[in-house]
C-alpha atoms as a PDB file:
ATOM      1  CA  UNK A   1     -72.526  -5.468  10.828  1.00  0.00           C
ATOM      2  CA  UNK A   2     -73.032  -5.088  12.352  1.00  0.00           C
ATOM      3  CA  UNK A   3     -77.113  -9.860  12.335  1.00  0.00           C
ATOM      4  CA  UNK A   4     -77.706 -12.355   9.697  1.00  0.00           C
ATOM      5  CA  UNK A   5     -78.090 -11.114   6.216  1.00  0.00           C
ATOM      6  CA  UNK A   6     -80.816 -12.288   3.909  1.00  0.00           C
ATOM      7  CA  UNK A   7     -79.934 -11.458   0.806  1.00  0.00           C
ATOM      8  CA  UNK A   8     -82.512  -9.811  -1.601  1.00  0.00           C
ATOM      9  CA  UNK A   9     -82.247 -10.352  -5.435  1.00  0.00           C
ATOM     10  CA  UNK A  10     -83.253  -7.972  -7.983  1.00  0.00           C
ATOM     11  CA  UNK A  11     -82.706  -7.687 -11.476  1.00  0.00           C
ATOM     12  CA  UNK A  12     -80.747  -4.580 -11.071  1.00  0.00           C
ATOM     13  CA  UNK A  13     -77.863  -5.875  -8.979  1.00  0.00           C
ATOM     14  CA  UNK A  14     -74.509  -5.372 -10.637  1.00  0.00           C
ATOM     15  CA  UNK A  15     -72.612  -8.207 -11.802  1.00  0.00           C
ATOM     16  CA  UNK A  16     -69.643  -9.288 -10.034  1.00  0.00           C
ATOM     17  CA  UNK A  17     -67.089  -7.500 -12.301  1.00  0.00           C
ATOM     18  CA  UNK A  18     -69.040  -4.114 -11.943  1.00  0.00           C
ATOM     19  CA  UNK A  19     -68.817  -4.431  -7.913  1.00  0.00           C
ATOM     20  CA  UNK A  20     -64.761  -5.182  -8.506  1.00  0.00           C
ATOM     21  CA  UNK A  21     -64.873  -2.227 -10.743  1.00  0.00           C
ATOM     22  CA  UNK A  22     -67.334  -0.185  -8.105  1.00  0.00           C
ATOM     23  CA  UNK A  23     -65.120  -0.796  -5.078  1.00  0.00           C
ATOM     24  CA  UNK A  24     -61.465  -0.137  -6.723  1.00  0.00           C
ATOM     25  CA  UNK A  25     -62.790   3.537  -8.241  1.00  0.00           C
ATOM     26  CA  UNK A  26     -64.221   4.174  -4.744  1.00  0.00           C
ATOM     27  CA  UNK A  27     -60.824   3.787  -3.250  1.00  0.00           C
ATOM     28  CA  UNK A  28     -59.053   5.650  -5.805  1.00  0.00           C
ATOM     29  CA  UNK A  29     -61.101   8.114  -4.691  1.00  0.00           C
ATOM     30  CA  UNK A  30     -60.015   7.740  -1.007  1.00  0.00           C
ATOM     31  CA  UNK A  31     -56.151   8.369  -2.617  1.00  0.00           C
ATOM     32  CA  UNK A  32     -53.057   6.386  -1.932  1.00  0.00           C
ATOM     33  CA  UNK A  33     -54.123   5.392   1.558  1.00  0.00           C
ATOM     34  CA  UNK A  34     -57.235   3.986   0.233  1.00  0.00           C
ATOM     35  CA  UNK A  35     -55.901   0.315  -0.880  1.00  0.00           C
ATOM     36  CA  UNK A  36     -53.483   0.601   1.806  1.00  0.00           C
ATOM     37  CA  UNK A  37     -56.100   0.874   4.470  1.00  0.00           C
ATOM     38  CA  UNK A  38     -58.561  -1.787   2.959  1.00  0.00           C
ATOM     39  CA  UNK A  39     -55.202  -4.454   3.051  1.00  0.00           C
ATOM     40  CA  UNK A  40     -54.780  -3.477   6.787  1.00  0.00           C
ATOM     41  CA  UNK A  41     -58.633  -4.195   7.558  1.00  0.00           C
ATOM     42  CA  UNK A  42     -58.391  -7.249   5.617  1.00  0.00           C
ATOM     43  CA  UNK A  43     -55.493  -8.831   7.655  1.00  0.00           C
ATOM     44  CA  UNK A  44     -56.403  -7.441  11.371  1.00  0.00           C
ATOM     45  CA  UNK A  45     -57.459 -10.193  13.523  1.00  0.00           C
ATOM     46  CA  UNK A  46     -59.359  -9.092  15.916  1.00  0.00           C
ATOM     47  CA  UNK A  47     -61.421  -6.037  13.853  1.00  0.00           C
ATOM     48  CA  UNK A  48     -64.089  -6.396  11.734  1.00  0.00           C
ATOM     49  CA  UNK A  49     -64.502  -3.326   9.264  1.00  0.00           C
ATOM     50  CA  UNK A  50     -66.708  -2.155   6.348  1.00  0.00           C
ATOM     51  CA  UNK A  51     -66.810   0.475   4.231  1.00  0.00           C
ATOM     52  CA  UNK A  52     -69.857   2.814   2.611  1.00  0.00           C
ATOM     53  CA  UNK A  53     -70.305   5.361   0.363  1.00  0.00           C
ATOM     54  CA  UNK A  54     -72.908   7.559  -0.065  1.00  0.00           C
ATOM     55  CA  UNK A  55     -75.282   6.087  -1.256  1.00  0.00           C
ATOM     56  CA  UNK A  56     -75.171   3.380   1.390  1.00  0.00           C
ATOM     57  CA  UNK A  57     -73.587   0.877  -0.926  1.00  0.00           C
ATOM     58  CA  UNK A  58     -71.528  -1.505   0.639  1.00  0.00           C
ATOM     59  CA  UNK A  59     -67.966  -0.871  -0.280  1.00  0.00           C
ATOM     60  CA  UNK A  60     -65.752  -3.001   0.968  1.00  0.00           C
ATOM     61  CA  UNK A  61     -66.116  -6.191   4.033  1.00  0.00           C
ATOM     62  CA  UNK A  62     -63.310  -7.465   5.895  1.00  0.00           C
ATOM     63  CA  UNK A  63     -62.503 -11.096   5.961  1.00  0.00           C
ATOM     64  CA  UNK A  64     -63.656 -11.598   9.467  1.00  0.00           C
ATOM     65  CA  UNK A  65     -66.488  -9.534   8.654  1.00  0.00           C
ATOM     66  CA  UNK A  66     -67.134 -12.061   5.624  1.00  0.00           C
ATOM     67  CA  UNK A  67     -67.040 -14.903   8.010  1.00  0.00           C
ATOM     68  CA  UNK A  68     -69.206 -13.588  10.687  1.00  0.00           C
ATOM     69  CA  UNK A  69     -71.506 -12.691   8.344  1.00  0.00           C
ATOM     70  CA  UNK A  70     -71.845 -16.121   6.592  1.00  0.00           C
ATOM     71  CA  UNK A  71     -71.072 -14.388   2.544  1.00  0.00           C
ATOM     72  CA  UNK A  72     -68.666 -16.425   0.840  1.00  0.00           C
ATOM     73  CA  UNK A  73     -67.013 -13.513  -0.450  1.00  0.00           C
ATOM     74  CA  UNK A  74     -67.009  -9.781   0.260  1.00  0.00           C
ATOM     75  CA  UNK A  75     -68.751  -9.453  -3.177  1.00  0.00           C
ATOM     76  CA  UNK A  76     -71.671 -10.910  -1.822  1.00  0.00           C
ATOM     77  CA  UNK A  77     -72.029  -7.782   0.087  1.00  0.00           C
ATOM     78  CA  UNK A  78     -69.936  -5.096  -1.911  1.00  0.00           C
ATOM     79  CA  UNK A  79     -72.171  -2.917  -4.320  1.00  0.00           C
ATOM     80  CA  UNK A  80     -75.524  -3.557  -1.841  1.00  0.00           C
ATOM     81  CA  UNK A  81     -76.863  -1.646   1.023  1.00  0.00           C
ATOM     82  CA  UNK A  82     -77.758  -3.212   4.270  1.00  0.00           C
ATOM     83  CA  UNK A  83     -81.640  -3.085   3.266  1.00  0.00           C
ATOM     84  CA  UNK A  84     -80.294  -5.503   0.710  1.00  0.00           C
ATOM     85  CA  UNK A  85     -78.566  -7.897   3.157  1.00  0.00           C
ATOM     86  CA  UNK A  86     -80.085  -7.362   6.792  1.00  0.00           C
ATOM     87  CA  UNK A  87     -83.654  -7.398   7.385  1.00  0.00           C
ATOM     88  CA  UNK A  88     -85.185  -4.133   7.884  1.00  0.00           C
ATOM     89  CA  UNK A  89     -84.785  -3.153  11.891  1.00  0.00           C
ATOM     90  CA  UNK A  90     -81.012  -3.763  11.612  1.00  0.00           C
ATOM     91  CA  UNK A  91     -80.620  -2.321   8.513  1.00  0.00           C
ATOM     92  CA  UNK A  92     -82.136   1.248   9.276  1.00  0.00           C
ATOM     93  CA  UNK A  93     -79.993   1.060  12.293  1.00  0.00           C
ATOM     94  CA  UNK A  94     -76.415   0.587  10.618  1.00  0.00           C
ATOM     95  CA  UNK A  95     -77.239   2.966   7.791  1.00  0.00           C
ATOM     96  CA  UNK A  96     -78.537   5.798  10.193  1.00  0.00           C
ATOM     97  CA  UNK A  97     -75.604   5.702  11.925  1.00  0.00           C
ATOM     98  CA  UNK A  98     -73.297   5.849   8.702  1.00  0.00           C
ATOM     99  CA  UNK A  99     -75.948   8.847   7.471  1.00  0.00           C
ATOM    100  CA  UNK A 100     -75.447  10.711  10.746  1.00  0.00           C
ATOM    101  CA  UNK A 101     -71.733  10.383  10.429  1.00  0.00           C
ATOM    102  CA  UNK A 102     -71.608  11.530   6.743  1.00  0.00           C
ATOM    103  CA  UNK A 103     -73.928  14.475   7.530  1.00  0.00           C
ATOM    104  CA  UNK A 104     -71.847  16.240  10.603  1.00  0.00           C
ATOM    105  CA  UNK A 105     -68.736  14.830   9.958  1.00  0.00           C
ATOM    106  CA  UNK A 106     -68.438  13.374  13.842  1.00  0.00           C
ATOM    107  CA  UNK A 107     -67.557  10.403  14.167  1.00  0.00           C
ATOM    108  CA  UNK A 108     -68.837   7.730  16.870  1.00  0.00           C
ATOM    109  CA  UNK A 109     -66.335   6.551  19.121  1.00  0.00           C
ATOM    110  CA  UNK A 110     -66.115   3.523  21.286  1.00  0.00           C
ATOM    111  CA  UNK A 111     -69.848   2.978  21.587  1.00  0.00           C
ATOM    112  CA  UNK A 112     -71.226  -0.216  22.880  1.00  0.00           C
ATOM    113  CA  UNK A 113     -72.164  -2.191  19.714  1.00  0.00           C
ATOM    114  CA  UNK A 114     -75.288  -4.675  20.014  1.00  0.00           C
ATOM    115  CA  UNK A 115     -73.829  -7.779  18.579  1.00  0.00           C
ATOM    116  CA  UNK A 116     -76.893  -9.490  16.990  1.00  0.00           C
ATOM    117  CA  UNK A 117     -75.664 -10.144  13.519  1.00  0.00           C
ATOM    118  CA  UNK A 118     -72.751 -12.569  14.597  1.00  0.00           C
ATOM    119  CA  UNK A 119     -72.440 -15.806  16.436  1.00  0.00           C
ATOM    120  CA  UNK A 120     -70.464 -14.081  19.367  1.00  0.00           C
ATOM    121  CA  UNK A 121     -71.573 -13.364  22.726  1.00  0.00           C
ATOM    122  CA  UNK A 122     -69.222 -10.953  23.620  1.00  0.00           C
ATOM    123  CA  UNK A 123     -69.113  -7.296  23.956  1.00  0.00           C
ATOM    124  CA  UNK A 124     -67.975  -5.561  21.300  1.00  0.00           C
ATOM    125  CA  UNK A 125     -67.415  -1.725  20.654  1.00  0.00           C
ATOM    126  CA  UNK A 126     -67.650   0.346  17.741  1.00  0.00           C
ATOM    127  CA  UNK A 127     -66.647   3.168  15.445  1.00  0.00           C
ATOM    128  CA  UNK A 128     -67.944   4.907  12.789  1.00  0.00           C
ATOM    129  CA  UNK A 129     -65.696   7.508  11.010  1.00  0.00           C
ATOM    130  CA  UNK A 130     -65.921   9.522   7.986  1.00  0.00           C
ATOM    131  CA  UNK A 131     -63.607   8.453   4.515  1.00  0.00           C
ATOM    132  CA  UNK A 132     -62.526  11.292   2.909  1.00  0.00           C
ATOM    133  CA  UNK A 133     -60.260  12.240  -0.412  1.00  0.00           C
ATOM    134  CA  UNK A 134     -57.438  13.758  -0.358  1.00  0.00           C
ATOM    135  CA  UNK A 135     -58.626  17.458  -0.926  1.00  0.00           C
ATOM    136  CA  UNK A 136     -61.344  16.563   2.629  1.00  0.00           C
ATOM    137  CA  UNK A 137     -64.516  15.482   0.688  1.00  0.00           C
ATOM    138  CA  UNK A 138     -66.160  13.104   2.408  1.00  0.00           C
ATOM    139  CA  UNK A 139     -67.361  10.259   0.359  1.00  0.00           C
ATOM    140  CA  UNK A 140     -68.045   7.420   3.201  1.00  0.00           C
ATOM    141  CA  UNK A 141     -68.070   5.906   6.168  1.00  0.00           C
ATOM    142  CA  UNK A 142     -65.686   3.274   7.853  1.00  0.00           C
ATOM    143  CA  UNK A 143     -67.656   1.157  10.754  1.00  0.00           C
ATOM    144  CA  UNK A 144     -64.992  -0.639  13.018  1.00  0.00           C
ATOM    145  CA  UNK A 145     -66.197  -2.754  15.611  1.00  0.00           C
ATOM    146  CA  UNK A 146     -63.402  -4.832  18.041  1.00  0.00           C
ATOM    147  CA  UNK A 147     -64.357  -7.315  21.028  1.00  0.00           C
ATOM    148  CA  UNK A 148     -63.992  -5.529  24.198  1.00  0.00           C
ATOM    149  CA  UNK A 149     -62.314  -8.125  25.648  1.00  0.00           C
ATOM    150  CA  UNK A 150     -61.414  -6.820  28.814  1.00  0.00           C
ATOM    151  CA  UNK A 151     -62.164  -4.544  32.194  1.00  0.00           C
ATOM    152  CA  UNK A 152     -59.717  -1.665  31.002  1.00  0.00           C
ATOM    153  CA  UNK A 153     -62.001  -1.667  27.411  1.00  0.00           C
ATOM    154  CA  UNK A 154     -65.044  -0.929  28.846  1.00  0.00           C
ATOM    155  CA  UNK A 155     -66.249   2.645  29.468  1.00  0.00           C
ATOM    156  CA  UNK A 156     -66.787   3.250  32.799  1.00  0.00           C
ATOM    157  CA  UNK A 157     -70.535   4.834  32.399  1.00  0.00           C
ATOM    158  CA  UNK A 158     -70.785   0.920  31.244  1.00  0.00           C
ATOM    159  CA  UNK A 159     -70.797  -0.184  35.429  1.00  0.00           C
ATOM    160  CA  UNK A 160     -72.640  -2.591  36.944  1.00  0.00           C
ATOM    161  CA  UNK A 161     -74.414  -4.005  33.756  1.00  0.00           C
ATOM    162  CA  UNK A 162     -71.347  -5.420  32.681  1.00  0.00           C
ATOM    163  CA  UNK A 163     -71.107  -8.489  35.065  1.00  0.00           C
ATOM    164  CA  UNK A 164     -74.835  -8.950  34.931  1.00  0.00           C
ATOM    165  CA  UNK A 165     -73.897  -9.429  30.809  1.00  0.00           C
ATOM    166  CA  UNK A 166     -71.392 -12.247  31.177  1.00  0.00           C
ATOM    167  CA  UNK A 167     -73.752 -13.390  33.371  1.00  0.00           C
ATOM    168  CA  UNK A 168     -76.128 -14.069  31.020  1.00  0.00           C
ATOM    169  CA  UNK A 169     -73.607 -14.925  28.172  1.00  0.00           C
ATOM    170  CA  UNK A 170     -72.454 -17.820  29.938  1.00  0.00           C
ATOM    171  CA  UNK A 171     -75.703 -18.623  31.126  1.00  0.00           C
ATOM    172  CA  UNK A 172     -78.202 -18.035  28.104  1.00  0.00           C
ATOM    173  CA  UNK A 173     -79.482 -21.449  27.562  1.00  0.00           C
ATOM    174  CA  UNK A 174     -80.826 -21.837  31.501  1.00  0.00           C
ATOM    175  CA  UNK A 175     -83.799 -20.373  32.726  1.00  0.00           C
ATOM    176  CA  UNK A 176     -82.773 -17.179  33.312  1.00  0.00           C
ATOM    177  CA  UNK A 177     -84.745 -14.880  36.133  1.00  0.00           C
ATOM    178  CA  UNK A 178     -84.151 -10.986  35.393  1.00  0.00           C
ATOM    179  CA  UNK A 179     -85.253 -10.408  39.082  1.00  0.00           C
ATOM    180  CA  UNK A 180     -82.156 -12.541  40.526  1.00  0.00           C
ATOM    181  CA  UNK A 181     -79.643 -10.738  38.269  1.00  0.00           C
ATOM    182  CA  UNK A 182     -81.283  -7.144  39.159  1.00  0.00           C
ATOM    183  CA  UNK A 183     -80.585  -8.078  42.892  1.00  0.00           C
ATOM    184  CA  UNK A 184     -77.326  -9.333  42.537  1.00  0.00           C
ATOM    185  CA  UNK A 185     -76.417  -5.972  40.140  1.00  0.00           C
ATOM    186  CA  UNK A 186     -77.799  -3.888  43.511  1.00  0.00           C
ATOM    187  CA  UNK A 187     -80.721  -2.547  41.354  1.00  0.00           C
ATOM    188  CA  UNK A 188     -84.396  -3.230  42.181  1.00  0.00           C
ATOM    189  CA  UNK A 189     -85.907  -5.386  39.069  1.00  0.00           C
ATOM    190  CA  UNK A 190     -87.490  -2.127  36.963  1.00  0.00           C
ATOM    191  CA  UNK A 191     -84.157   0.229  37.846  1.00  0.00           C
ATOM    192  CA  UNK A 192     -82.153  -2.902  36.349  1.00  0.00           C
ATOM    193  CA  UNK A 193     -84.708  -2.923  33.198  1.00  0.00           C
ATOM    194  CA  UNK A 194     -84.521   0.575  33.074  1.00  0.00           C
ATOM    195  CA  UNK A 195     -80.534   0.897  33.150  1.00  0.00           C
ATOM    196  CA  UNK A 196     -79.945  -2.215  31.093  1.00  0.00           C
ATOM    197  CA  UNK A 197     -81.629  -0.724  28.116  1.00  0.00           C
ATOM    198  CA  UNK A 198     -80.093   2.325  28.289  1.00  0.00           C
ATOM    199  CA  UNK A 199     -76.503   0.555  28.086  1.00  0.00           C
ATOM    200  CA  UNK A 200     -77.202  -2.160  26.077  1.00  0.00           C
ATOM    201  CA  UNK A 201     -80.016  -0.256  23.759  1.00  0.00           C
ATOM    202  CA  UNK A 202     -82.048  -3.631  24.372  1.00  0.00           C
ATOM    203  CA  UNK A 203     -84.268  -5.032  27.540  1.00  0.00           C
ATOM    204  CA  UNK A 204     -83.146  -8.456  29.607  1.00  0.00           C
ATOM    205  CA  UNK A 205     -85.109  -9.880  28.016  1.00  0.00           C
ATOM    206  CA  UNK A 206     -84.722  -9.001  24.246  1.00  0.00           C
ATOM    207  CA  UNK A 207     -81.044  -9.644  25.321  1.00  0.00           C
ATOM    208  CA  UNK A 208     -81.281 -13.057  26.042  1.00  0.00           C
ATOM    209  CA  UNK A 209     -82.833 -13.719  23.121  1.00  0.00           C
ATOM    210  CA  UNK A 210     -80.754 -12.325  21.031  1.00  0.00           C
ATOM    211  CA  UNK A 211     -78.090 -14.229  22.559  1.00  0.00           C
ATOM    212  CA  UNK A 212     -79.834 -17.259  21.827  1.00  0.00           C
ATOM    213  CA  UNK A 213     -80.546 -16.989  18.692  1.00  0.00           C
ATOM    214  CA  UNK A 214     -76.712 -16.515  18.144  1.00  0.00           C
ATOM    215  CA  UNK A 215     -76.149 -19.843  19.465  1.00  0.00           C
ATOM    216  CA  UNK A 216     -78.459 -21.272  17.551  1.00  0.00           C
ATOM    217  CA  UNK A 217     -77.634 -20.016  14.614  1.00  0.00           C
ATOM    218  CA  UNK A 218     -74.163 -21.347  14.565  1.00  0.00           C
ATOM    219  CA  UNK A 219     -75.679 -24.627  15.624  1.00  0.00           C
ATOM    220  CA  UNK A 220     -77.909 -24.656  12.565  1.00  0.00           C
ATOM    221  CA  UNK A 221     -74.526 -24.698  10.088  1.00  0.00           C
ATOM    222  CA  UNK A 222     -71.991 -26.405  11.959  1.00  0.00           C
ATOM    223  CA  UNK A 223     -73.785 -29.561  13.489  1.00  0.00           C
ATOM    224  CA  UNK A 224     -76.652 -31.883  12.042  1.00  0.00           C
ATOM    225  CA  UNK A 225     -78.986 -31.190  15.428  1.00  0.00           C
ATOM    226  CA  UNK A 226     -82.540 -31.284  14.377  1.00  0.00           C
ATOM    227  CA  UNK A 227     -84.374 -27.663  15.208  1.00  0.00           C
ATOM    228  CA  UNK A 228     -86.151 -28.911  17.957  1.00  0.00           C
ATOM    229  CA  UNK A 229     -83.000 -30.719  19.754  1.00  0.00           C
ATOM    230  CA  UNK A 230     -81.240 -27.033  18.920  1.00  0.00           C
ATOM    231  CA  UNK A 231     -84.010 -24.759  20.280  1.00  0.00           C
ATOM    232  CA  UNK A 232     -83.810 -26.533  23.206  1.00  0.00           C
ATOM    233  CA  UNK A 233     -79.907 -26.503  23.764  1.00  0.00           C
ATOM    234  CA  UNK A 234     -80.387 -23.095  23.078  1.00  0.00           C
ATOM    235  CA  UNK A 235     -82.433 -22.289  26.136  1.00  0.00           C
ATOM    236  CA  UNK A 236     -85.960 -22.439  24.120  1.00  0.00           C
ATOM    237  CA  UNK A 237     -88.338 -24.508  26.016  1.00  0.00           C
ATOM    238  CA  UNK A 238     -90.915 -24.591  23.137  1.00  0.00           C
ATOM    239  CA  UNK A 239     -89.976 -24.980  19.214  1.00  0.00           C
ATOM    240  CA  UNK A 240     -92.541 -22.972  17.868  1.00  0.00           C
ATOM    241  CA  UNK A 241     -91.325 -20.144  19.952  1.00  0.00           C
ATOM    242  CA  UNK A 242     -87.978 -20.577  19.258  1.00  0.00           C
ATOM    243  CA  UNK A 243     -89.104 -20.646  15.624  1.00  0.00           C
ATOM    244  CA  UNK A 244     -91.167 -17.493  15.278  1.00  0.00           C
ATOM    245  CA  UNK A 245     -88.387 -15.778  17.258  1.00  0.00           C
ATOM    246  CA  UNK A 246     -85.759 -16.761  14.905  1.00  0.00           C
ATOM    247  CA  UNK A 247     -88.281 -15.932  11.947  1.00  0.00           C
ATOM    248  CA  UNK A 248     -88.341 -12.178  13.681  1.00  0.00           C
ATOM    249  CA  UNK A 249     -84.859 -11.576  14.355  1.00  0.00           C
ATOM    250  CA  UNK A 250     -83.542 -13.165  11.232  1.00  0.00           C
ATOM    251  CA  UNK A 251     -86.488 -12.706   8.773  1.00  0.00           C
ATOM    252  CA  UNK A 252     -86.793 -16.381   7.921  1.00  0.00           C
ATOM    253  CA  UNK A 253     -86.845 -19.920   9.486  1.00  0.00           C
ATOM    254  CA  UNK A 254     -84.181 -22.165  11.141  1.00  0.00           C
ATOM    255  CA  UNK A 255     -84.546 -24.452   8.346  1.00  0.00           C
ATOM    256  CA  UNK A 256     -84.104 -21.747   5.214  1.00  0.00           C
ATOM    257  CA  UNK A 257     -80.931 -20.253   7.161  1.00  0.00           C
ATOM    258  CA  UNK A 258     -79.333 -23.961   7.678  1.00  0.00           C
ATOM    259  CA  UNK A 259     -79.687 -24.286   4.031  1.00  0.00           C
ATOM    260  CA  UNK A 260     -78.450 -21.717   2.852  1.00  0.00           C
ATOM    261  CA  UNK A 261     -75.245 -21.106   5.269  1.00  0.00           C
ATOM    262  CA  UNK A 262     -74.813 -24.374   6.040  1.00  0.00           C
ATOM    263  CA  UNK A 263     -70.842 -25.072   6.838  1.00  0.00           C
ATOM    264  CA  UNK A 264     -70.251 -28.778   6.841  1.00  0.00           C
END
């Protein structure tokens, strides 16, 4: 989930017991494997799953979903939609995807998944498949999303790109010119732009800052660095940059989100 949530309150949000109550019918519904599926989730190590149903209510977040995602529990999440929890741009994006999978019954296999919402600069890929009852109705989606942690993961269409981002994970907080890595790819600079969105579904340069702003964020709860020490570790040469780009991506300020997900 897929970026970090910010959590919208309304007076309509069901209490704690009701989400318990919400999530156990819906996998009744999914039969006996239902339980036994959402206990397999919960214990993989190296998956993060969620479930929806058809409304786009969130029905279920793995534990290493839960932790990449900063909730405390999965019932922070469980009985609200992404709209609730992401801000708007990443939240029409993950429910689309779960709509389009619920509508034609295909489900979206081992596609490069833009990993905004965690603190990870890896690759990851993802799956989105339909949930259905015993008798075939379908009453959800399952996203799955895994790190794609090596060569043999990667989809071959995937190419060239690939080295030129772990070149710029390892090398986000430096001054970073998209020219250099186009020529060392073998792509003039505007063929590299042009294939790097296609891949990646971002540009270099929206990239990078994504990728910063995952640094940063984990910065902001796990050490006591001021903003402006952390925007610049971060590879942002100007605070109030860094600021309104956090602001953007994450739909409030450095500050608010240390607050309220602060770890130590």
């Amino acid at each position: 989930m897929d970026n970090r949530p910010i959590q919208k309150r309304g007076n309509s949000m069901p209490t704690i017991r009701q989400r318990k109550k919400m999530q156990r019918d819906f996998l009744d519904a999914l039969g006996p494997m239902g339980h036994l599926l959402k206990t397999v989730l919960d214990i993989c190590p190296d998956v993060f799953a969620w479930f929806a149903d058809m409304d786009d209510r969130l029905m279920f977040v793995n534990r290493l979903n839960v932790q990449m995602c900063n909730f405390h529990t999965e019932f922070d999440a469980v009985g609200k939609t992404c709209a609730d929890l992401f801000p708007a741009h990443m939240a029409s994006i993950y429910m689309e995807r779960c709509r389009q999978v619920r509508t034609t019954g295909r489900p979206i296999i081992e596609t490069i998944y833009d990993h905004a919402s965690d603190y990870s600069t890896e690759l990851r890929l993802m799956n989105v498949l339909p949930l259905k009852t015993p008798k075939g109705q379908i009453v959800g989606t399952v996203t799955l999303y895994r790190r794609a942690a090596s060569d043999e993961s990667i989809p071959d269409w995937y190419g060239k790109v690939k080295k030129s981002v772990a070149y710029i994970d390892a090398h986000y907080a430096e001054n970073i010119a998209i020219a250099d890595i186009a020529r060392e790819a073998g792509f003039s600079e505007s063929q590299f732009r042009r294939v790097f969105e296609r891949v990646i579904a971002k540009s270099p340069i929206d990239y990078i800052t994504t990728i910063r702003l995952n640094a940063a964020r984990k910065l902001l709860t796990t050490t006591e660095k001021s903003v402006a020490d952390i925007a610049v570790e971060v590879g942002f040469f100007d605070q109030s940059h860094f600021i309104k780009a956090f602001k953007r991506e994450r739909g409030t300020t450095p500050g608010r989100y240390r607050r309220q997900f602060w770890k130590g």
